[in-house]
C-alpha atoms as a PDB file:
ATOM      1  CA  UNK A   1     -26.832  65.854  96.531  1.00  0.00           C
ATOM      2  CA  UNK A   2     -25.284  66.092  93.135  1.00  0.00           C
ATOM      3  CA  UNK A   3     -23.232  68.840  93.681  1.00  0.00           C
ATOM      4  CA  UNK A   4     -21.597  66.910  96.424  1.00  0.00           C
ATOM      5  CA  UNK A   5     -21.229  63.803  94.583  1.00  0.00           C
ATOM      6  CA  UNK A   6     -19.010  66.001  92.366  1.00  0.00           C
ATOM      7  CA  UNK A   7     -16.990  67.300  94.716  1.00  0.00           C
ATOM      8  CA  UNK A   8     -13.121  65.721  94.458  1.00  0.00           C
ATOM      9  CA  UNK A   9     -10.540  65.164  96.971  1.00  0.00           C
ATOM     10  CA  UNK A  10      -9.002  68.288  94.951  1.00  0.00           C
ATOM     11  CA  UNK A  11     -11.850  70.592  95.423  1.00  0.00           C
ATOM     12  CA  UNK A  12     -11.643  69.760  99.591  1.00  0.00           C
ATOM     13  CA  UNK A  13      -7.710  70.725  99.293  1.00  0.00           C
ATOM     14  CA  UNK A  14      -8.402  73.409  97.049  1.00  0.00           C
ATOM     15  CA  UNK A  15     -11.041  75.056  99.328  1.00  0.00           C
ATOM     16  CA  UNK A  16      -8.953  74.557 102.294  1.00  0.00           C
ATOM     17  CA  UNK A  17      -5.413  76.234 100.745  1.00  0.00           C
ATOM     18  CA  UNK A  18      -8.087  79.036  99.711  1.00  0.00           C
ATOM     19  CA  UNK A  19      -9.063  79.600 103.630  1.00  0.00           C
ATOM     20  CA  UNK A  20      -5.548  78.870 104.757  1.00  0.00           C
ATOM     21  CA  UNK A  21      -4.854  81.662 102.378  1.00  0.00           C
ATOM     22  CA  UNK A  22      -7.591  84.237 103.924  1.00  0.00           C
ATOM     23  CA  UNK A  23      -6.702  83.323 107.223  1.00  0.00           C
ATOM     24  CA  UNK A  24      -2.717  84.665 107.202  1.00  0.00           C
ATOM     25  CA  UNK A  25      -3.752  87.402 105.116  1.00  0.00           C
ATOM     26  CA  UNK A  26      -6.358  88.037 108.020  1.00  0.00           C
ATOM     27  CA  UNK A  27      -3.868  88.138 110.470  1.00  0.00           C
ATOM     28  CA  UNK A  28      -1.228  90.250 108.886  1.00  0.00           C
ATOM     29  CA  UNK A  29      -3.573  93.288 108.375  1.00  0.00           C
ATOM     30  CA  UNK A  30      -5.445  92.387 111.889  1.00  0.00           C
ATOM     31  CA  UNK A  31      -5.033  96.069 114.125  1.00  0.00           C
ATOM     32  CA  UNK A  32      -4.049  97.864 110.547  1.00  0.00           C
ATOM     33  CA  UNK A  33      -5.864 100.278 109.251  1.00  0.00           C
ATOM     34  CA  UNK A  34      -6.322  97.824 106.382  1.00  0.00           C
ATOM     35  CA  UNK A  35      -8.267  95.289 108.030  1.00  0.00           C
ATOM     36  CA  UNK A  36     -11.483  97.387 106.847  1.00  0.00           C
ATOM     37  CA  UNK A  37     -10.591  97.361 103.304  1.00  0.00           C
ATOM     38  CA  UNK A  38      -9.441  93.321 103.167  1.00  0.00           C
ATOM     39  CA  UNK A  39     -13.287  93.333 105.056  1.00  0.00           C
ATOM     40  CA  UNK A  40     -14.703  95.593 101.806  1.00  0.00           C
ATOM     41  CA  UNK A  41     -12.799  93.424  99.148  1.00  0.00           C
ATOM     42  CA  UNK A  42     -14.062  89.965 100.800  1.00  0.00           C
ATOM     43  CA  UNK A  43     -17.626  91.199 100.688  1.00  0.00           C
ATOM     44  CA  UNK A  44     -17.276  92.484  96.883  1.00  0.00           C
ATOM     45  CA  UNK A  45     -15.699  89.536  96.179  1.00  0.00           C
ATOM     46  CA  UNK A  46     -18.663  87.732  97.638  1.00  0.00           C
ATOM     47  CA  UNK A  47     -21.290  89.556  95.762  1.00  0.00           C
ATOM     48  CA  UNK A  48     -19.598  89.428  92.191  1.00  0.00           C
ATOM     49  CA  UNK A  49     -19.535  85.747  92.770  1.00  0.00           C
ATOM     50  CA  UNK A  50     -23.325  85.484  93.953  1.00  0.00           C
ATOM     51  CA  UNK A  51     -24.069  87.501  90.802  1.00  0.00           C
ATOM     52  CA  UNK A  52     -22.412  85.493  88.768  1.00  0.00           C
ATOM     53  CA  UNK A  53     -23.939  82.578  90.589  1.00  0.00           C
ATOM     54  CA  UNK A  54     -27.976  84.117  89.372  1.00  0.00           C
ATOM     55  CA  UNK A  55     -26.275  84.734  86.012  1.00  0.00           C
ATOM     56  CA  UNK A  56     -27.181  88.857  87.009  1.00  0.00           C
ATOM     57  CA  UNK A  57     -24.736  89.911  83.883  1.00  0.00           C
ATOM     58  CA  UNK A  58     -24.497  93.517  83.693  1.00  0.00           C
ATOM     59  CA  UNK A  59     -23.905  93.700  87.635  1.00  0.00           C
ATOM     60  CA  UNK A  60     -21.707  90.852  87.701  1.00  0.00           C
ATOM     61  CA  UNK A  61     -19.746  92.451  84.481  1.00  0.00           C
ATOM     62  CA  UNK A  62     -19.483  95.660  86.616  1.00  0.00           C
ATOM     63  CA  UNK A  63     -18.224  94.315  89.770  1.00  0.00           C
ATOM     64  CA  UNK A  64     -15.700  92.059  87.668  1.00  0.00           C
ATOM     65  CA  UNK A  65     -13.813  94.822  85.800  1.00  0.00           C
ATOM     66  CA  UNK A  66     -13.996  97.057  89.742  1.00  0.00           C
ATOM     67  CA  UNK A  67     -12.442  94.379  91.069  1.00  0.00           C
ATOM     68  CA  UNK A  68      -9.818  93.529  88.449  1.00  0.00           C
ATOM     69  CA  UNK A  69      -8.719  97.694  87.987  1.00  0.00           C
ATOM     70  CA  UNK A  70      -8.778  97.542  91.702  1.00  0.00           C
ATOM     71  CA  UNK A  71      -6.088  94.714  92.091  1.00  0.00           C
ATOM     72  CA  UNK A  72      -2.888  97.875  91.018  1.00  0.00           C
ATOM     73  CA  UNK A  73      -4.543  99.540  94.036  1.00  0.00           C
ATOM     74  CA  UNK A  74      -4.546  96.960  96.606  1.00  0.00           C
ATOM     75  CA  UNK A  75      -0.825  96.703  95.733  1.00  0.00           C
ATOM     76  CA  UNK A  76      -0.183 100.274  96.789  1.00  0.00           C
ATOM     77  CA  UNK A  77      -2.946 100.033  99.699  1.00  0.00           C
ATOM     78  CA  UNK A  78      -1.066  96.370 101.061  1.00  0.00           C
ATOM     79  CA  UNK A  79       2.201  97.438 100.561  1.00  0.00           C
ATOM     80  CA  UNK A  80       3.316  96.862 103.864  1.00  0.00           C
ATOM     81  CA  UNK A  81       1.258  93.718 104.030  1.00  0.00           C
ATOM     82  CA  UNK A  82       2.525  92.322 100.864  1.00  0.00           C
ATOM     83  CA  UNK A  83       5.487  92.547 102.154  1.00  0.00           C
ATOM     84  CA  UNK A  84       5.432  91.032 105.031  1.00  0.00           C
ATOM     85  CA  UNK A  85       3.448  88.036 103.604  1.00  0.00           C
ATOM     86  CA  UNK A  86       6.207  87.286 100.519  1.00  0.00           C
ATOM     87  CA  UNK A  87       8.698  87.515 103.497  1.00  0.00           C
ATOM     88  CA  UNK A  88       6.871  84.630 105.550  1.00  0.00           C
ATOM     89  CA  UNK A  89       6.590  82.623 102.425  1.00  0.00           C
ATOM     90  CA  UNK A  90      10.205  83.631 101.154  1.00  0.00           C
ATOM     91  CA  UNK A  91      12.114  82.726 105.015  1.00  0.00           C
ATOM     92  CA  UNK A  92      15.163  80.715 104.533  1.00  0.00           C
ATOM     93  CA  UNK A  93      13.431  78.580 107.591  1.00  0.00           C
ATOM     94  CA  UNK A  94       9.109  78.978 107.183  1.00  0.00           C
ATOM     95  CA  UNK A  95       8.783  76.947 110.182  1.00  0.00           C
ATOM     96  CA  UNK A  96       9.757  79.891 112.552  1.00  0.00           C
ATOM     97  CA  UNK A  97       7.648  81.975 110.479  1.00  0.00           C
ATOM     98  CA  UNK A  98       4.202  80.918 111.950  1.00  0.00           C
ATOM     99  CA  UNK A  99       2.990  79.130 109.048  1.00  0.00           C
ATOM    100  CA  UNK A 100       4.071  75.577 109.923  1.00  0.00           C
ATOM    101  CA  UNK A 101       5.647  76.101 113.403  1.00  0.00           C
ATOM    102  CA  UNK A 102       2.913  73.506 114.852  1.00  0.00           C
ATOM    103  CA  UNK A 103       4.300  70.555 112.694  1.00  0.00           C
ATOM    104  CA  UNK A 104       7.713  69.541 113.614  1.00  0.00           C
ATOM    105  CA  UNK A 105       9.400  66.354 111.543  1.00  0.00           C
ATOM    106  CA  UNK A 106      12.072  65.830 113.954  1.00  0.00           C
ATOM    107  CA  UNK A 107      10.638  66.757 117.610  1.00  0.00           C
ATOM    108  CA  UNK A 108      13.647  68.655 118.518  1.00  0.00           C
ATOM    109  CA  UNK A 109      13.907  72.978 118.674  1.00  0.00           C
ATOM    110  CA  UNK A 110      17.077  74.280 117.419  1.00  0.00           C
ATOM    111  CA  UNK A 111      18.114  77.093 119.406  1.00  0.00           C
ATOM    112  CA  UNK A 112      19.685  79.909 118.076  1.00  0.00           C
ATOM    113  CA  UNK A 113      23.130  81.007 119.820  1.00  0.00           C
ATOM    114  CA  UNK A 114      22.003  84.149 121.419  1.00  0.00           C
ATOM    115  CA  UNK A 115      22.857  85.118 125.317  1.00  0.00           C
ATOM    116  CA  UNK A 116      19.590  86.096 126.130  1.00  0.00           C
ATOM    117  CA  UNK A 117      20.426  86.386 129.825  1.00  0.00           C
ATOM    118  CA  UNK A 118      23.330  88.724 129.080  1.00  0.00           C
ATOM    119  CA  UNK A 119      21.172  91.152 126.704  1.00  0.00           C
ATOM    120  CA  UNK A 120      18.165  90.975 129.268  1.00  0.00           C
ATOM    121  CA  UNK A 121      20.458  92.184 132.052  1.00  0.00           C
ATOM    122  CA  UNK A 122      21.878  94.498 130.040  1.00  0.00           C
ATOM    123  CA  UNK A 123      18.438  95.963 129.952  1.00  0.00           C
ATOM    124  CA  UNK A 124      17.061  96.206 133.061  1.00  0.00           C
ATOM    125  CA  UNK A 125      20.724  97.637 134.441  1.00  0.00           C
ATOM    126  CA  UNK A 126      19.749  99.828 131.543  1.00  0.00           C
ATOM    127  CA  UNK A 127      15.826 100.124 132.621  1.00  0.00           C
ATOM    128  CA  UNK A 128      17.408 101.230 136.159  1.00  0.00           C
ATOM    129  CA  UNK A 129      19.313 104.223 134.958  1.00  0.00           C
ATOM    130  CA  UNK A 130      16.800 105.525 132.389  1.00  0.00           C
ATOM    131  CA  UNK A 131      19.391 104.541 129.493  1.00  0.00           C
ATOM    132  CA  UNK A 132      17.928 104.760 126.234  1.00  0.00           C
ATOM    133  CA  UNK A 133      18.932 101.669 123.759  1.00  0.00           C
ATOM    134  CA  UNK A 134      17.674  99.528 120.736  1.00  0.00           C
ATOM    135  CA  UNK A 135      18.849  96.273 120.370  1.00  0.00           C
ATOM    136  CA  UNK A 136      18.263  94.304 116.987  1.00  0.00           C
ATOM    137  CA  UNK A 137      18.733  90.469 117.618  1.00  0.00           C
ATOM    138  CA  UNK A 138      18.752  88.589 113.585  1.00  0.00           C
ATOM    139  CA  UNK A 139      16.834  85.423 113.069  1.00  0.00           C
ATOM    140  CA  UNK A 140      16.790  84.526 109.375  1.00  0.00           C
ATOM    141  CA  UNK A 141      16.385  87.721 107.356  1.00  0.00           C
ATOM    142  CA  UNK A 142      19.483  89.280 106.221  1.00  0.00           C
ATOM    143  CA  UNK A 143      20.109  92.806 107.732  1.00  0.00           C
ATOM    144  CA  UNK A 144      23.098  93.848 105.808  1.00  0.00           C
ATOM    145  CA  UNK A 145      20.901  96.347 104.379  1.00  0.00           C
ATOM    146  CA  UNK A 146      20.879  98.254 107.484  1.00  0.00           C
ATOM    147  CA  UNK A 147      24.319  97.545 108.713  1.00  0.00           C
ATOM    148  CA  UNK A 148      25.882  99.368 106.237  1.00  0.00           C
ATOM    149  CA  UNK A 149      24.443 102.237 108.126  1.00  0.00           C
ATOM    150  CA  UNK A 150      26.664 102.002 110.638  1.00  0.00           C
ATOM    151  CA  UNK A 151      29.652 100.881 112.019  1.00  0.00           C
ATOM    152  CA  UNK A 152      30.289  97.407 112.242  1.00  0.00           C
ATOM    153  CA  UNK A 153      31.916  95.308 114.987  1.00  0.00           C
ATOM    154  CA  UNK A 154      32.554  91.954 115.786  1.00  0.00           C
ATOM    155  CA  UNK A 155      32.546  91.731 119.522  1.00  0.00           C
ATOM    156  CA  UNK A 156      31.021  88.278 121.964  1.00  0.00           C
ATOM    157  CA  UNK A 157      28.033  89.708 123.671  1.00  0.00           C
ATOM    158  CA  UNK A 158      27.908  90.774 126.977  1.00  0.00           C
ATOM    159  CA  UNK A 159      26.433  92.344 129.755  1.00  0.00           C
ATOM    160  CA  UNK A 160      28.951  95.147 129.999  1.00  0.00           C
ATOM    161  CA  UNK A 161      29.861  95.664 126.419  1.00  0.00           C
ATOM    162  CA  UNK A 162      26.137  96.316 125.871  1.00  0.00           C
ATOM    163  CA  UNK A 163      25.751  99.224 128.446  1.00  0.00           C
ATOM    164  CA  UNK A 164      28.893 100.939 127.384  1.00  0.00           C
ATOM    165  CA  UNK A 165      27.827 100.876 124.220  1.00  0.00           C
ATOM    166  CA  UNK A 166      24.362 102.975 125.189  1.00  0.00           C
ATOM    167  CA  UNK A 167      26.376 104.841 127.670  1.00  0.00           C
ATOM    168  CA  UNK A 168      24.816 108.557 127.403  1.00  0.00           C
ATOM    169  CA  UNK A 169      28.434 109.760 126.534  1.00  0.00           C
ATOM    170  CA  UNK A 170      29.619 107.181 124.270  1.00  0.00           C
ATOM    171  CA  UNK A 171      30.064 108.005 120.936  1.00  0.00           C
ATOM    172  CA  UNK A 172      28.388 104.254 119.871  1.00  0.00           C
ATOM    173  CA  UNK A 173      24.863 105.258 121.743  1.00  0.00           C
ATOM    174  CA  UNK A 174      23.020 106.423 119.065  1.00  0.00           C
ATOM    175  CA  UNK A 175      21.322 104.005 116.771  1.00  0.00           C
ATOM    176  CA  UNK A 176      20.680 100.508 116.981  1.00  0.00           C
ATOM    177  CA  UNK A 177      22.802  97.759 117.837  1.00  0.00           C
ATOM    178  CA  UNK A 178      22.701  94.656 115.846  1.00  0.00           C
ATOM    179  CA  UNK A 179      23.384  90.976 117.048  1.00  0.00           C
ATOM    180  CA  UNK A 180      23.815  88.108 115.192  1.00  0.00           C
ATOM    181  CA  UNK A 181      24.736  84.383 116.613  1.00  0.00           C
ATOM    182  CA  UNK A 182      25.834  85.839 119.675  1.00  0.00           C
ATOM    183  CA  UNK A 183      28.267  88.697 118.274  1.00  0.00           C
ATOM    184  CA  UNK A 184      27.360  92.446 118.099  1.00  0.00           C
ATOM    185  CA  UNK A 185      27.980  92.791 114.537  1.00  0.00           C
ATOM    186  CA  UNK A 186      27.093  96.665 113.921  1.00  0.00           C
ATOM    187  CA  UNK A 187      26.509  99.474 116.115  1.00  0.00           C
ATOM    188  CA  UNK A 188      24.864 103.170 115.756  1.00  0.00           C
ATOM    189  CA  UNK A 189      22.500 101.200 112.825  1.00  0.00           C
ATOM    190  CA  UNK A 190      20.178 103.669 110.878  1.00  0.00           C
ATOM    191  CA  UNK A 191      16.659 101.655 110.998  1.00  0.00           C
ATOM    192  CA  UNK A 192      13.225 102.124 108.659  1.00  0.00           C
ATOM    193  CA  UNK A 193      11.073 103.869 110.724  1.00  0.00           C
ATOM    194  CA  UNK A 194       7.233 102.695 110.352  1.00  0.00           C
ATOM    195  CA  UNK A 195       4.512 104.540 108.653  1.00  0.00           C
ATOM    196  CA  UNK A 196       1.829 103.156 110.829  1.00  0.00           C
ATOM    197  CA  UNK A 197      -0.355 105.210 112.333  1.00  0.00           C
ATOM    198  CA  UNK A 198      -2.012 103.145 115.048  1.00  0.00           C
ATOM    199  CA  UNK A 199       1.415 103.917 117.646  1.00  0.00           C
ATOM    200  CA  UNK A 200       1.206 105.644 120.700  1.00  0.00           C
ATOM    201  CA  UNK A 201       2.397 108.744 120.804  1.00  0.00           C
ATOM    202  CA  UNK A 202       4.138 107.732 123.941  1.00  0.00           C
ATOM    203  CA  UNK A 203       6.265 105.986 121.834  1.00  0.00           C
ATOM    204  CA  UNK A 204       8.994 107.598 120.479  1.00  0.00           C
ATOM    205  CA  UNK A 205      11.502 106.862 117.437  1.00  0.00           C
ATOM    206  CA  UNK A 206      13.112 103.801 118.947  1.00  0.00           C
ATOM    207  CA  UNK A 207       9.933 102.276 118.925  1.00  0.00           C
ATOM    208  CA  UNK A 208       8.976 103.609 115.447  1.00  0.00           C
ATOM    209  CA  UNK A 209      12.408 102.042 114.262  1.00  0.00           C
ATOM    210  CA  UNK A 210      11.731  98.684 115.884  1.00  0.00           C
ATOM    211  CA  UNK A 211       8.673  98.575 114.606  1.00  0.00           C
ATOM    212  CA  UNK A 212       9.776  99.511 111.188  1.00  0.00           C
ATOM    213  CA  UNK A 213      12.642  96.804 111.166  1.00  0.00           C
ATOM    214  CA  UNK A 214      10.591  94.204 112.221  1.00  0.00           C
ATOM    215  CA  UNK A 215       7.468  94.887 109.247  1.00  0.00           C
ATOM    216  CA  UNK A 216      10.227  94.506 106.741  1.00  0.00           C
ATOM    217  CA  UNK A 217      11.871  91.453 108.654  1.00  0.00           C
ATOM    218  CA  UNK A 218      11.706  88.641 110.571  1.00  0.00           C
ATOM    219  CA  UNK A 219      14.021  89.936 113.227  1.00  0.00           C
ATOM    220  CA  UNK A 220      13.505  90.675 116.922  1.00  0.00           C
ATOM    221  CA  UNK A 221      13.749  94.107 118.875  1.00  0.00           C
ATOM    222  CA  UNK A 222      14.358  95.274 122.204  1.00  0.00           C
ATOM    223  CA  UNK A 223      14.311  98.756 123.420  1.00  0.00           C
ATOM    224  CA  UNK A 224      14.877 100.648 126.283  1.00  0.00           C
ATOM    225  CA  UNK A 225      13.015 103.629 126.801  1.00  0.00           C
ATOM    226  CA  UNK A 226      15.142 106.837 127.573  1.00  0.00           C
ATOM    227  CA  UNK A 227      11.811 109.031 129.191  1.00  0.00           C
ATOM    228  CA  UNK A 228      10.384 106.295 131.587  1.00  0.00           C
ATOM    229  CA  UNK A 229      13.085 103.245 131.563  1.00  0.00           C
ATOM    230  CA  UNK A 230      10.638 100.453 130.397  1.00  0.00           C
ATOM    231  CA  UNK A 231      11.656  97.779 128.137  1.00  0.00           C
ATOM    232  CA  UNK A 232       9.662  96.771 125.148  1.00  0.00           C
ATOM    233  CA  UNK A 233       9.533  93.687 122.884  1.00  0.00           C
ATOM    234  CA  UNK A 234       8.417  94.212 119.171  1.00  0.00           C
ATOM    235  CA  UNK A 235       7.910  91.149 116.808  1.00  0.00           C
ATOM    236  CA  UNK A 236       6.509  91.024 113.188  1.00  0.00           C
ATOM    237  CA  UNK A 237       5.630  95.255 113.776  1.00  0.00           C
ATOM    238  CA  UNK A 238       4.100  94.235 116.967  1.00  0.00           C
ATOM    239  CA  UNK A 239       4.427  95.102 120.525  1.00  0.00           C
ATOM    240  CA  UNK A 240       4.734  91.809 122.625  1.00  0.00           C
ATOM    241  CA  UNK A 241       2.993  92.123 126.447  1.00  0.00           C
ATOM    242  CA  UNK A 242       4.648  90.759 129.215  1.00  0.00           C
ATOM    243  CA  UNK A 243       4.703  91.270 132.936  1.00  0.00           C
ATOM    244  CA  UNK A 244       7.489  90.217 134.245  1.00  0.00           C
ATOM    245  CA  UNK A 245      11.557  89.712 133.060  1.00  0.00           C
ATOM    246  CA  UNK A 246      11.340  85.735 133.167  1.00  0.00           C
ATOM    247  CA  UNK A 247       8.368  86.029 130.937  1.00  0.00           C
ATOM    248  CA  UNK A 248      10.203  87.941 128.264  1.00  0.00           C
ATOM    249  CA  UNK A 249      13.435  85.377 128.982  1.00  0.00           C
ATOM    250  CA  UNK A 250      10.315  82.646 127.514  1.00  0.00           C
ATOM    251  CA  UNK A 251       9.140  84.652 124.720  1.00  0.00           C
ATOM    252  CA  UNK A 252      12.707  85.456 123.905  1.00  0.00           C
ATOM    253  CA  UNK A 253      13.545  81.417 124.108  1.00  0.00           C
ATOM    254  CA  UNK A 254      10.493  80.556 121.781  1.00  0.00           C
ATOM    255  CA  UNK A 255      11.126  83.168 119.233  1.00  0.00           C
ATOM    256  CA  UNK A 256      14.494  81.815 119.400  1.00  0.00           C
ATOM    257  CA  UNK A 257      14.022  78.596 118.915  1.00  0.00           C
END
């Protein structure tokens, strides 16, 4: 009863920002090969305190200095993590991010000026022929890092500019194409191509690119598969199920907005 007598407003918020906290990092290494080590470091974590709790010195002493040492690891361990979690924190608009999309101040979604219905026709015209593509679409991350791997454009996008672009025999095919506020700003894009190992092997370096783009940004990828036509979605390194086209149109629309 005393302890919770003691127990300040402060010390509720505090404990709360704490499992706020534990619960993104949860989810960014959720499917990773890291999730078993963020598992490990929580239950360390646990017992250090618990021994420091029963004033058990020499173990607690022990457990302290493994888990500060350990801390340079975890950076090289979560690098990809890390990463990913300063980006969330760092966006130029958090509330797409994740973190606060269910609190809106105004009520209103601010679409971003993308023809989704052009690019998604693109791609099953695409889908239909077996033509291989990756198509970048920008949110708020800058990609100029990338773009300056390959030619840039300024073209409206369209339906037909998009499939001549990916045509087998143009010379713009290879690479990704990026798209920013409805233009195609850079074609035949050289992307980072994921380390993770968890990818099918059906999957080939399209994917691995998409996937790679996406870890290190906030942006959104399409891609056309060359071998069996199907179109995948990746978001935040992740493949995004659908079933249908209209379904993707939604996901598109909310990841949009």
């Amino acid at each position: 009863m005393e302890l919770i007598e003691n127990l300040r407003i402060l010390d509720g918020i505090d404990i709360l920002l704490v499992a706020m906290l534990m619960f993104y990092v949860y989810k960014l290494v959720k499917g990773t090969v890291a999730i078993n080590i963020f598992i490990g470091i929580v239950v360390i974590y646990l017992i250090w305190q618990l021994t420091v709790l029963l004033k058990m010195e020499m173990l607690s002493t022990v457990l302290g200095q493994f888990i500060g040492v350990g801390m340079f690891a975890l950076i090289v361990v979560f690098q990809q993590e890390i990463r990913k979690f300063l980006l969330l924190i760092g966006s130029t608009n958090i509330t797409k991010s994740g973190l606060f999309k269910n609190f809106s101040f105004s009520g209103k979604k601010t679409i971003l000026n993308v023809d989704i219905n052009a690019i998604l026709a693109a791609c099953e015209n695409m889908s239909s022929t077996k033509t291989g593509a990756l198509i970048i679409i920008r949110r708020t991350t800058s990609l100029e890092f990338v773009k300056d791997t390959g030619d840039r454009m300024d073209m409206e996008v369209n339906r037909p500019i998009i499939e001549s672009v990916f045509y087998k025999n143009s010379t713009l095919h290879d690479g990704a194409m990026i798209i920013e506020e409805n233009k195609i700003t850079a074609t035949r894009v050289i992307l980072p191509v994921t380390q993770e190992r968890n990818i099918p092997l059906r999957f080939g370096l399209r994917h691995r690119a998409a996937v790679g783009i996406t870890e290190k940004t906030d942006a959104l990828a399409l891609i056309v598969s060359e071998e069996t036509g199907d179109i995948s979605y990746v978001k935040d390194g992740e493949f995004v199920l659908f079933k249908a086209i209209d379904e993707l149109r939604l996901l598109l629309e909310n990841d949009l907005s």
